[in-house]
Protein backbone atom coordinates (compact mmCIF):
# COMPACT_ATOMS: atom_id res chain seq x y z
CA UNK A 1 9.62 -21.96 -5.45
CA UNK A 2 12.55 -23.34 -6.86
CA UNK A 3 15.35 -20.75 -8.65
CA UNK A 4 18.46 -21.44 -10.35
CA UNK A 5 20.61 -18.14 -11.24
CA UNK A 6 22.99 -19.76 -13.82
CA UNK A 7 26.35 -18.55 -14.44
CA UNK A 8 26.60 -15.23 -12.67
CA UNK A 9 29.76 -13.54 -11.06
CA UNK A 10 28.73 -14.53 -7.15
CA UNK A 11 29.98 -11.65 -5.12
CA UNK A 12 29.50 -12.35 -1.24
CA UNK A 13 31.99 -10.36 0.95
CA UNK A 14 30.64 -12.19 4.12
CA UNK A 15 32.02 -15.55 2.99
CA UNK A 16 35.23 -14.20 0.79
CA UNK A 17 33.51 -15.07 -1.98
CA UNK A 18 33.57 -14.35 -5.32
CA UNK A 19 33.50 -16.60 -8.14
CA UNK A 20 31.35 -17.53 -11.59
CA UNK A 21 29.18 -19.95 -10.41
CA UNK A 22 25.57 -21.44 -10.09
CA UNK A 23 23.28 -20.57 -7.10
CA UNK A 24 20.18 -22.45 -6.32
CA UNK A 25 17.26 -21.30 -4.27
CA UNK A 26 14.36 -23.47 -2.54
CA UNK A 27 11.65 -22.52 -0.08
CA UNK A 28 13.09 -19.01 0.54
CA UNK A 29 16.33 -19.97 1.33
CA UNK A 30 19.83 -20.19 -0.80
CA UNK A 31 20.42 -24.38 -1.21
CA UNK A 32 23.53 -24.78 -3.12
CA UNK A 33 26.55 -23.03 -4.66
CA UNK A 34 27.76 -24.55 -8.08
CA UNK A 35 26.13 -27.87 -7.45
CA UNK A 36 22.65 -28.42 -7.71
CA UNK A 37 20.82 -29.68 -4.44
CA UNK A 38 20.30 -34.08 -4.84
CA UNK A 39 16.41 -33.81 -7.36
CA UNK A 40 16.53 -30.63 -7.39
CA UNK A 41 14.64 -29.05 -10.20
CA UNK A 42 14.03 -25.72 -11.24
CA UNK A 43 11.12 -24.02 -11.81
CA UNK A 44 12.62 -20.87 -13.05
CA UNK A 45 15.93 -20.28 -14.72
CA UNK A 46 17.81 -17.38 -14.29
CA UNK A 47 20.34 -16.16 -16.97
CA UNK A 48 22.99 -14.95 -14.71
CA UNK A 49 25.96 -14.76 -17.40
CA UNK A 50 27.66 -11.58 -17.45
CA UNK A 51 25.80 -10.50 -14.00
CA UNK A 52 26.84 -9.71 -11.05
CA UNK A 53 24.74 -11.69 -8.08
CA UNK A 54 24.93 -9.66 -5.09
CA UNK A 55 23.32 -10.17 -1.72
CA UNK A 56 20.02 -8.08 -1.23
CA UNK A 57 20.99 -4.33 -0.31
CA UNK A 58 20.36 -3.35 3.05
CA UNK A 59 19.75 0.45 3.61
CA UNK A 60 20.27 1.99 6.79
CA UNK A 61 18.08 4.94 6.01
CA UNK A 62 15.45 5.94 3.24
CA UNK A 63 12.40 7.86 3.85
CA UNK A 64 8.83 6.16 2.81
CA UNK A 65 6.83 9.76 3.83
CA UNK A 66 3.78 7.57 4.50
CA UNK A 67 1.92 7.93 6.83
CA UNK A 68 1.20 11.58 6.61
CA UNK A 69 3.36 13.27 3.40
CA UNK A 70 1.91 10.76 0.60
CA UNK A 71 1.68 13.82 -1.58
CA UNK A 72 5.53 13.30 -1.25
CA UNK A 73 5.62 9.47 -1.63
CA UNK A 74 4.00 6.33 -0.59
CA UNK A 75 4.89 3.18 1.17
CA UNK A 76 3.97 1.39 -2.12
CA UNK A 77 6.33 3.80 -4.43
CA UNK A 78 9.36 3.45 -2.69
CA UNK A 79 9.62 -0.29 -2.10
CA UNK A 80 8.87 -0.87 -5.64
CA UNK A 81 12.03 1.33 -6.04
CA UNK A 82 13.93 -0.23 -3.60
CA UNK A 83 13.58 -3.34 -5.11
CA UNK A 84 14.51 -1.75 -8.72
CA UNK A 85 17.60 -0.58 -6.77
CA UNK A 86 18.24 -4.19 -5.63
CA UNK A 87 17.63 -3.34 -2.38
CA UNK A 88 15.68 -5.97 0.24
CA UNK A 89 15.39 -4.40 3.76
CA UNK A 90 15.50 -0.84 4.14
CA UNK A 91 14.95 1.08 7.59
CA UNK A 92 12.73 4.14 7.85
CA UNK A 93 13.39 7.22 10.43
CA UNK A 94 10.90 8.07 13.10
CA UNK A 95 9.88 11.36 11.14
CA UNK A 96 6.34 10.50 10.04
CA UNK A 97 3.44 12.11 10.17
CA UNK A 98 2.27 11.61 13.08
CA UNK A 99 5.62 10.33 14.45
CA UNK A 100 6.37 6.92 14.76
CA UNK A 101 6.58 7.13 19.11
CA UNK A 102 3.79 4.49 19.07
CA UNK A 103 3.25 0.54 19.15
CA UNK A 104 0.17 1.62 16.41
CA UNK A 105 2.38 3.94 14.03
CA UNK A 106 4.70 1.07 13.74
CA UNK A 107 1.81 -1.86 13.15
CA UNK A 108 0.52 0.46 10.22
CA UNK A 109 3.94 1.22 8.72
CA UNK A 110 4.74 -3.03 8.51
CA UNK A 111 1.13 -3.83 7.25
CA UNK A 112 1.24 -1.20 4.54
CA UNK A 113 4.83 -2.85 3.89
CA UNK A 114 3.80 -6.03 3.63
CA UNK A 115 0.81 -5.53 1.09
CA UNK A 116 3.42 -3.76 -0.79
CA UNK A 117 5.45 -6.91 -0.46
CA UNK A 118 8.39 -5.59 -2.41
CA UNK A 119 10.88 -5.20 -0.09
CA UNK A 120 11.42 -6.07 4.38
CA UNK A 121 10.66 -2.50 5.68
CA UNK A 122 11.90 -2.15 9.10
CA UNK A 123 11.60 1.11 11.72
CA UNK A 124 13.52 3.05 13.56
CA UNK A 125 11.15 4.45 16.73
CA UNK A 126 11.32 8.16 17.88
CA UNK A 127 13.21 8.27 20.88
CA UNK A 128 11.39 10.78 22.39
CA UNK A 129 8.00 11.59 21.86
CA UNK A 130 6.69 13.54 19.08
CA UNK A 131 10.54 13.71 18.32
CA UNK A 132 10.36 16.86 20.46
CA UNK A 133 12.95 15.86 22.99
CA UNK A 134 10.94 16.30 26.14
CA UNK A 135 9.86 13.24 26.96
CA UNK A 136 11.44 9.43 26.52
CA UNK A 137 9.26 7.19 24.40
CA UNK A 138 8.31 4.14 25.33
CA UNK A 139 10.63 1.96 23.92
CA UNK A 140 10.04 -1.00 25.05
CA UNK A 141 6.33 -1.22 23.98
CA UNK A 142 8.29 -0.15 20.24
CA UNK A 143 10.90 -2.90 20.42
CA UNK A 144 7.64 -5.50 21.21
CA UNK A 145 6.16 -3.73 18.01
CA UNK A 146 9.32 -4.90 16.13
CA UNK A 147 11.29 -1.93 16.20
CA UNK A 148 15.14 -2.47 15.35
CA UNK A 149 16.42 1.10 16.70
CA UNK A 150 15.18 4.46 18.74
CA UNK A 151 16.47 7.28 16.86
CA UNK A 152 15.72 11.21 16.62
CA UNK A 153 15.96 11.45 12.95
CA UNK A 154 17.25 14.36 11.96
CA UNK A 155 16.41 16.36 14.94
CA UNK A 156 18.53 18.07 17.06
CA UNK A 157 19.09 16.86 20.97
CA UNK A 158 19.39 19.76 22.93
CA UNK A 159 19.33 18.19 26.65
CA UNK A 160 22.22 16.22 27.58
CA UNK A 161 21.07 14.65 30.57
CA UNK A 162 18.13 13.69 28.09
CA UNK A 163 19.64 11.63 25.53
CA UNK A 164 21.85 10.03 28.58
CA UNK A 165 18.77 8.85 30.02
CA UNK A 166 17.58 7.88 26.69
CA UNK A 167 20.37 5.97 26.08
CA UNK A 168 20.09 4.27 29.77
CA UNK A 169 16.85 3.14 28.72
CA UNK A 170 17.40 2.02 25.47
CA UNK A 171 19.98 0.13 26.46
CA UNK A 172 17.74 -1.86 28.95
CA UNK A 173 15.59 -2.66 26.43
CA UNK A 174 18.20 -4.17 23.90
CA UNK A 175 17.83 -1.78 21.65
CA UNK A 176 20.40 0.30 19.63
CA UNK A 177 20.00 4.20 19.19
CA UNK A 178 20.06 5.40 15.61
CA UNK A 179 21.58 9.40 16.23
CA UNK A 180 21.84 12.01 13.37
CA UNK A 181 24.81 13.84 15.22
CA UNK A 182 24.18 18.11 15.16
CA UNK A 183 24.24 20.83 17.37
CA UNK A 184 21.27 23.12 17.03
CA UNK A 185 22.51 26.51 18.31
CA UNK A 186 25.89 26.03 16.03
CA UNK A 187 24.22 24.90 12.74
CA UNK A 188 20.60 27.28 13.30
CA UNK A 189 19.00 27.72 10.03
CA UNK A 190 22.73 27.25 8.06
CA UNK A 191 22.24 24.76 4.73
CA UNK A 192 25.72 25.15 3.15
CA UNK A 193 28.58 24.44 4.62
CA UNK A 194 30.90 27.20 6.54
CA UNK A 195 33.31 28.31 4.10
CA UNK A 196 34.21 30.22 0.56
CA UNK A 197 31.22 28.51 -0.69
CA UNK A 198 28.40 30.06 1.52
CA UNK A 199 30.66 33.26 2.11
CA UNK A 200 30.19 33.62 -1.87
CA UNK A 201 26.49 32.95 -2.07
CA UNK A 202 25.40 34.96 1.13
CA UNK A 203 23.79 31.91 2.61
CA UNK A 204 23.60 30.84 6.10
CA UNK A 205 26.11 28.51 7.01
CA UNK A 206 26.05 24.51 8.30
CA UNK A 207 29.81 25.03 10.39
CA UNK A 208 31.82 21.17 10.79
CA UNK A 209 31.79 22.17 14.50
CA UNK A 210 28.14 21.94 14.65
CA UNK A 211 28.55 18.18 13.87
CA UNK A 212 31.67 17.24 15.54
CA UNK A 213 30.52 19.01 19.45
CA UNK A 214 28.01 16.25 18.54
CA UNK A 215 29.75 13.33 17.81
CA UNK A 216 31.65 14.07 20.81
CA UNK A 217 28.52 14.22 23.36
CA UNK A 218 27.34 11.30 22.01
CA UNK A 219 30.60 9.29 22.34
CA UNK A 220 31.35 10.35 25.35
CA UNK A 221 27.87 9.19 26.89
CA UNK A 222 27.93 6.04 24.95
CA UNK A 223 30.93 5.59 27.16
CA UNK A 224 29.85 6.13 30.43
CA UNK A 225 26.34 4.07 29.43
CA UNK A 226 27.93 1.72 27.61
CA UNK A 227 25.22 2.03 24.78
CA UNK A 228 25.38 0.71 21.26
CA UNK A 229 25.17 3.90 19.09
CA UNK A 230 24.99 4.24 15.33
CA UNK A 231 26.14 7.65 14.45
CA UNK A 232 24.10 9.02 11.31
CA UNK A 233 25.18 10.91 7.73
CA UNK A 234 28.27 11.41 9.03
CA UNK A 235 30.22 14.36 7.06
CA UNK A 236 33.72 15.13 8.07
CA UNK A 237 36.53 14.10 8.71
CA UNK A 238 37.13 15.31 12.33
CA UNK A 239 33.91 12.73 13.24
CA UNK A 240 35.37 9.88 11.49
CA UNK A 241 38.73 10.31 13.42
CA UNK A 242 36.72 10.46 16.86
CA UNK A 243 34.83 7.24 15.76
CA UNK A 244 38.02 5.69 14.68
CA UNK A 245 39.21 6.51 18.26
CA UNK A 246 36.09 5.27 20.02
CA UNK A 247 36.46 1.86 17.59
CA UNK A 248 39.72 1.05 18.93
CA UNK A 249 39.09 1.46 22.61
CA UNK A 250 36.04 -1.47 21.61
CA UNK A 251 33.24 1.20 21.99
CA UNK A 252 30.12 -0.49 20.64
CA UNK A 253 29.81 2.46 17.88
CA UNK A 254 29.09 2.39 14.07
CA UNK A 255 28.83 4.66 11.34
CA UNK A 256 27.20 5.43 8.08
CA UNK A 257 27.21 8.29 5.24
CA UNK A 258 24.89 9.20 2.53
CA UNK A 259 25.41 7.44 -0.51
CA UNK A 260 25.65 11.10 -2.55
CA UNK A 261 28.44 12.79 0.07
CA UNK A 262 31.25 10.16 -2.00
CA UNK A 263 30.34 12.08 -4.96
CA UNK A 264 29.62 15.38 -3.94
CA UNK A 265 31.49 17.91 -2.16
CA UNK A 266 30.49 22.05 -1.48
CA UNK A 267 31.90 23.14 -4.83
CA UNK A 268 29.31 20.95 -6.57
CA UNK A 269 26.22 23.07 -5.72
CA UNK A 270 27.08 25.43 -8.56
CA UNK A 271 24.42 28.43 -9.00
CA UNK A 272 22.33 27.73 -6.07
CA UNK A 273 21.55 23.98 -7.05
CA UNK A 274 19.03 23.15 -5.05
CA UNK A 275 18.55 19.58 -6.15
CA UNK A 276 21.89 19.14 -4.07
CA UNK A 277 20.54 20.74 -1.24
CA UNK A 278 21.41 18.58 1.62
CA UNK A 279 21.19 18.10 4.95
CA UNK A 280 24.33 17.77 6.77
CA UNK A 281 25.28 20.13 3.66
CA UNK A 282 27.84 18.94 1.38
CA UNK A 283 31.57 19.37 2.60
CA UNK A 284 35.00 20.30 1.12
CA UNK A 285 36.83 17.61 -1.30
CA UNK A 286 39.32 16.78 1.66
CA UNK A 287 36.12 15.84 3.57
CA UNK A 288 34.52 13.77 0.88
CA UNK A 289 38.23 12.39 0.34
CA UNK A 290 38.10 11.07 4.04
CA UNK A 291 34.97 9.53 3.49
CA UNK A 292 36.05 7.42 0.73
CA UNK A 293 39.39 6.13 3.14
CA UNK A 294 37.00 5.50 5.60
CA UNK A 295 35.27 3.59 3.82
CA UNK A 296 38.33 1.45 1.76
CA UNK A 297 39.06 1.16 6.02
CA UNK A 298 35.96 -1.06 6.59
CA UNK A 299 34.86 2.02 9.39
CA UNK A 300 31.57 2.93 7.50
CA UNK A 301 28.12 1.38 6.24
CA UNK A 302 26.54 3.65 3.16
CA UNK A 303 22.77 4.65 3.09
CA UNK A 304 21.01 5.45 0.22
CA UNK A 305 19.64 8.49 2.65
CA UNK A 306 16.54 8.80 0.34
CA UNK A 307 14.55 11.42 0.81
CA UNK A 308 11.76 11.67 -2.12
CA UNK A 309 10.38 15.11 -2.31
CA UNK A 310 7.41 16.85 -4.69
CA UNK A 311 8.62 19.01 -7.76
CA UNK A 312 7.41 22.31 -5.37
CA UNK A 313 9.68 21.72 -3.01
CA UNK A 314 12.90 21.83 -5.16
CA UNK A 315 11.57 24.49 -7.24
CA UNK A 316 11.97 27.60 -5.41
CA UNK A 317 14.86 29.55 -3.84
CA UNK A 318 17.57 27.95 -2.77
CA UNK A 319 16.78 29.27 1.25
CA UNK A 320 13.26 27.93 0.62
CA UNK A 321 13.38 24.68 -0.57
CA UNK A 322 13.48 21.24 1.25
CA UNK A 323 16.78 19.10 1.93
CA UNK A 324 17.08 15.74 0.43
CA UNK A 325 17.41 14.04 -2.48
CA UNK A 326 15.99 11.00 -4.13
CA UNK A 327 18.28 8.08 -4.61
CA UNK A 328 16.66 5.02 -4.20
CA UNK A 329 17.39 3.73 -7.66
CA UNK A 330 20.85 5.47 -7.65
CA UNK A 331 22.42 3.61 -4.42
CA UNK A 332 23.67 0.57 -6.36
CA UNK A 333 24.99 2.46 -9.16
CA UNK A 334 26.88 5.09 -7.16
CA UNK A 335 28.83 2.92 -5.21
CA UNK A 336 29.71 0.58 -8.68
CA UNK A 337 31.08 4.22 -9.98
CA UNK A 338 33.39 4.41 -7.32
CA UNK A 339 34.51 0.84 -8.16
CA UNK A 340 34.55 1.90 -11.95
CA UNK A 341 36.83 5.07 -10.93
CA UNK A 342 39.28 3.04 -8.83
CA UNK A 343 38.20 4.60 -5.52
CA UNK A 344 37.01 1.04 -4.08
CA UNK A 345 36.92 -2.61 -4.66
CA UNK A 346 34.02 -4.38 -5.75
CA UNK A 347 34.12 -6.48 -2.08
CA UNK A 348 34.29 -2.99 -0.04
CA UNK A 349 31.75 -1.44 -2.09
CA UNK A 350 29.35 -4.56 -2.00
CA UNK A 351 30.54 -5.11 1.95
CA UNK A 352 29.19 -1.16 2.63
CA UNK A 353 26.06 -2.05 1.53
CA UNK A 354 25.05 -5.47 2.30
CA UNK A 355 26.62 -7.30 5.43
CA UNK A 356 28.01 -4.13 7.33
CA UNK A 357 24.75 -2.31 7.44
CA UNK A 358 22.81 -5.71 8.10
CA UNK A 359 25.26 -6.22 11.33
CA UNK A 360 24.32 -2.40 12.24
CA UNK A 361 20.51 -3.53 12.61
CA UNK A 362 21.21 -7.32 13.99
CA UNK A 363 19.91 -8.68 10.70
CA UNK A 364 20.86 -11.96 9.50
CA UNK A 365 20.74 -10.87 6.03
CA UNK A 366 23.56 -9.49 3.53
CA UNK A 367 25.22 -13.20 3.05
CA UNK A 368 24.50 -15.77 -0.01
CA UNK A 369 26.02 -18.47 1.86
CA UNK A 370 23.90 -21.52 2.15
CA UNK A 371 21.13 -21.98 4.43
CA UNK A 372 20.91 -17.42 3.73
CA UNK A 373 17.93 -16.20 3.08
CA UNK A 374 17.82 -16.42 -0.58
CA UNK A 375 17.61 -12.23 -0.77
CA UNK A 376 19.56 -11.00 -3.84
CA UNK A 377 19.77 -8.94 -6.78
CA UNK A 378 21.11 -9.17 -10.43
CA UNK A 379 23.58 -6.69 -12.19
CA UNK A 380 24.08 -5.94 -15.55
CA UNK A 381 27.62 -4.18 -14.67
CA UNK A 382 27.75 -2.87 -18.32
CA UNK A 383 24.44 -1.47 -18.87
CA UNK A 384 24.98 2.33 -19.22
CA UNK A 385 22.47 4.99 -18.40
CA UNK A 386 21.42 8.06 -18.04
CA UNK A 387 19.74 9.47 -14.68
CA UNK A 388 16.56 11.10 -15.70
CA UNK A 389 13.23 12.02 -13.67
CA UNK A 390 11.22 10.20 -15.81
CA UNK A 391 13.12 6.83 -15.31
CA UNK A 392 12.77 7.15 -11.23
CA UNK A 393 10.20 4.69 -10.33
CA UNK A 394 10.35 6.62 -7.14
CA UNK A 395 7.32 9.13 -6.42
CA UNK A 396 9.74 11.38 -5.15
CA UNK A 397 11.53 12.69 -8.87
CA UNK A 398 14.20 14.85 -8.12
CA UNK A 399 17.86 13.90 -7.79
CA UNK A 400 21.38 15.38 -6.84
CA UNK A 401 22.54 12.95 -10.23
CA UNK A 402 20.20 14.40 -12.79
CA UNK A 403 21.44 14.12 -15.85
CA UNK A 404 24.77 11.55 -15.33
CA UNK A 405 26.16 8.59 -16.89
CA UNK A 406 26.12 5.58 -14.40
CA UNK A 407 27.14 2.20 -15.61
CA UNK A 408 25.33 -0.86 -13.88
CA UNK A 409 21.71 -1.19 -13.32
CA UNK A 410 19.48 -3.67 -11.07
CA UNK A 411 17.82 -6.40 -13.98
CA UNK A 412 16.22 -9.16 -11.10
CA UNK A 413 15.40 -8.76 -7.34
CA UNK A 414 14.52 -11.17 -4.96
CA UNK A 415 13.04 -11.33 -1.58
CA UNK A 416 13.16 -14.62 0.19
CA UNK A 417 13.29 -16.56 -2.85
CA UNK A 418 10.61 -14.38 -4.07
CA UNK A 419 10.87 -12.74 -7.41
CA UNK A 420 10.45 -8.53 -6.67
CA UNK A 421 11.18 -7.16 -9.56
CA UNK A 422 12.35 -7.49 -13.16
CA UNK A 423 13.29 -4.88 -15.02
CA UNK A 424 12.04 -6.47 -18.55
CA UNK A 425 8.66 -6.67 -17.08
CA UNK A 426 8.53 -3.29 -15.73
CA UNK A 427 9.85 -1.56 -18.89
CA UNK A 428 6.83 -3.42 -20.84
């Protein structure tokens, strides 16, 4: 199908771009910036004026629960909400149900996608089976399933020589390992962070040093292996300065954080909130404060780190309800507040989302330059709103925002030239 988006503010940190200018689409793939391919003619016109048209969001992590927690969410649910959130490939963990160790998990987790056909779902395999760290998976059957990354989700590793074997093997196979970075027998059954916070409230406590002996181990085996790595919902600033370290001795390492930990810090969680409830827990302000340098830095991606979760498991004690918070819909928004409040530029924020993460997962995606796939979303920058459960498109209805003011919201989506979503229609 031919597109022509018409007088939008072009924003495409891959190519230094950004400019008000015309963008034309054929057969899937972006033909022309600001002049019209020779005959071309549209068969839809898109009002771009006073829009931003970014590339197609890329999200390192957001959880689908299907197969196997569809009372939580379905396959279906979130990729119609990624696509309201303007985002076109998203990666899944490896924490389904059953877990996704095998070549048929995998097959059923793309077909579903694709019959969804809202957004590119791609998926991270377990790195060990059953995600019980006793056993290697075998990756390369997953990587000939289409697999972009072995990963343990949000598992602990216990066994060293394990994960250095794991990473060995990965490694052989081509594939990059995906590692949520915690030490089990420092951070036990703690959910706030170690501190005023969780010495006030009584709760067990989530110390830094549970995450930084793990960011260590890993680095120093990605090292010796000489392993690409992608360290996980990151949280403090003693793991940033390690990565920063491993960066500059040309360590094949990257890094992401959770969309919600550049808003939030410990202080935030009030009177046992459990909607914020997260896991790493939310850390001091000096924390979140490094967070946002690293980022201005160019030294992380952002994930949406969507976790969609049934009213019964937010609504109970704080000790007995689930981590994780919806934010599907929210991504794109939160990072145009931290433009709004002077924390970023609109090229860093767009840059965190789009072509960084895409180079994390070897995706030739996150670019409107021509001959790109024509993935890309629509912003009305000045549309305010107010979160609210019954807005979510999400299954999964409860959010660490309820209840704030965000200015920009997702109006057109599309997928290889395809149109996703439209926010008119879906409102009607």
């Amino acid at each position: 199908m031919k597109i022509a988006v018409r007088g939008g503010r072009v924003v495409d940190p891959a190519n230094q771009l950004e400019t008000v200018t015309d963008l034309f689409i054929d057969s899937g793939k972006i033909k022309g910036l600001g002049q019209a391919p020779k005959a071309f003619q549209a068969e839809l016109d898109l009002d771009a004026r006073g829009k931003l048209v970014l590339p197609g969001l890329v999200d390192l992590c957001a959880h689908l629960r299907e197969p196997g927690q569809e009372h939580k969410a379905t396959i279906a649910s979130e990729t119609l909400a990624a696509a309201a959130g303007g985002v076109t490939s998203l990666c899944c963990p490896p924490d389904t149900h059953p877990v996704a160790d095998l070549p048929s998990i995998l097959e059923l987790i793309q077909r579903r996608a694709r019959q969804a056909a809202r957004t590119r779902v791609l998926v991270c395999g377990a790195l060990t089976r059953k995600l019980a760290h006793r056993e290697l998976s075998d990756m390369d059957a997953l990587r000939r399933e289409g697999c972009v990354a072995v990963g343990n989700a949000r598992t602990p590793l216990p066994d060293s020589g394990l994960l250095r074997r794991a990473m060995e093997y990965a490694t052989t196979c081509g594939l990059p390992l995906h590692l949520y970075a915690e030490e089990g027998s420092l951070s036990g059954d703690g959910m706030v962070n170690e501190g005023p916070v969780s010495t006030r409230w009584g709760l067990p406590s989530f110390p830094e040093v549970a995450e930084t002996v793990a960011v260590a181990r890993v680095l120093l085996l990605a090292a010796q292996s000489g392993a690409r790595v992608h360290l996980c919902r990151l949280s403090t600033a003693a793991s940033l300065h390690m990565v920063a370290e491993a960066r500059a001795r040309n360590l094949p390492i990257s890094a992401d954080v959770g969309v919600n930990y550049l808003h939030l810090c410990d202080t935030d969680l009030g009177l046992f909130d459990s909607s914020r409830h997260l896991r790493p827990p939310l850390r001091p302000e000096s924390d979140r404060e490094a967070l946002r340098e690293a980022l201005r830095q160019g030294l992380l991606s952002v994930c949406s780190d969507h976790q969609p979760h049934e009213p019964e498991a937010k609504q109970a004690p704080f000790q007995a309800t689930e981590a994780g918070s919806s934010s599907l819909e929210l991504f794109l928004p939160l990072m145009l507040r931290l433009v709004r409040e002077g924390h970023l530029e609109l090229s860093q924020a767009v840059s965190a989302v789009t072509h960084h993460p895409a180079a994390v997962m070897g995706l030739p995606r996150g670019t409107l330059g021509v001959g790109a796939a024509a993935d890309l979303c629509l912003v009305d920058p000045e549309a305010e709103w107010t979160v609210s459960p019954e807005e979510l498109l999400s299954a999964g209805k409860m959010t660490s925002c309820d209840g704030w003011r965000l200015h920009g919201r997702v109006t057109h989506t599309l997928l290889d030239g395809r149109l996703v979503f439209e926010r008119a229609r879906q409102e009607t």
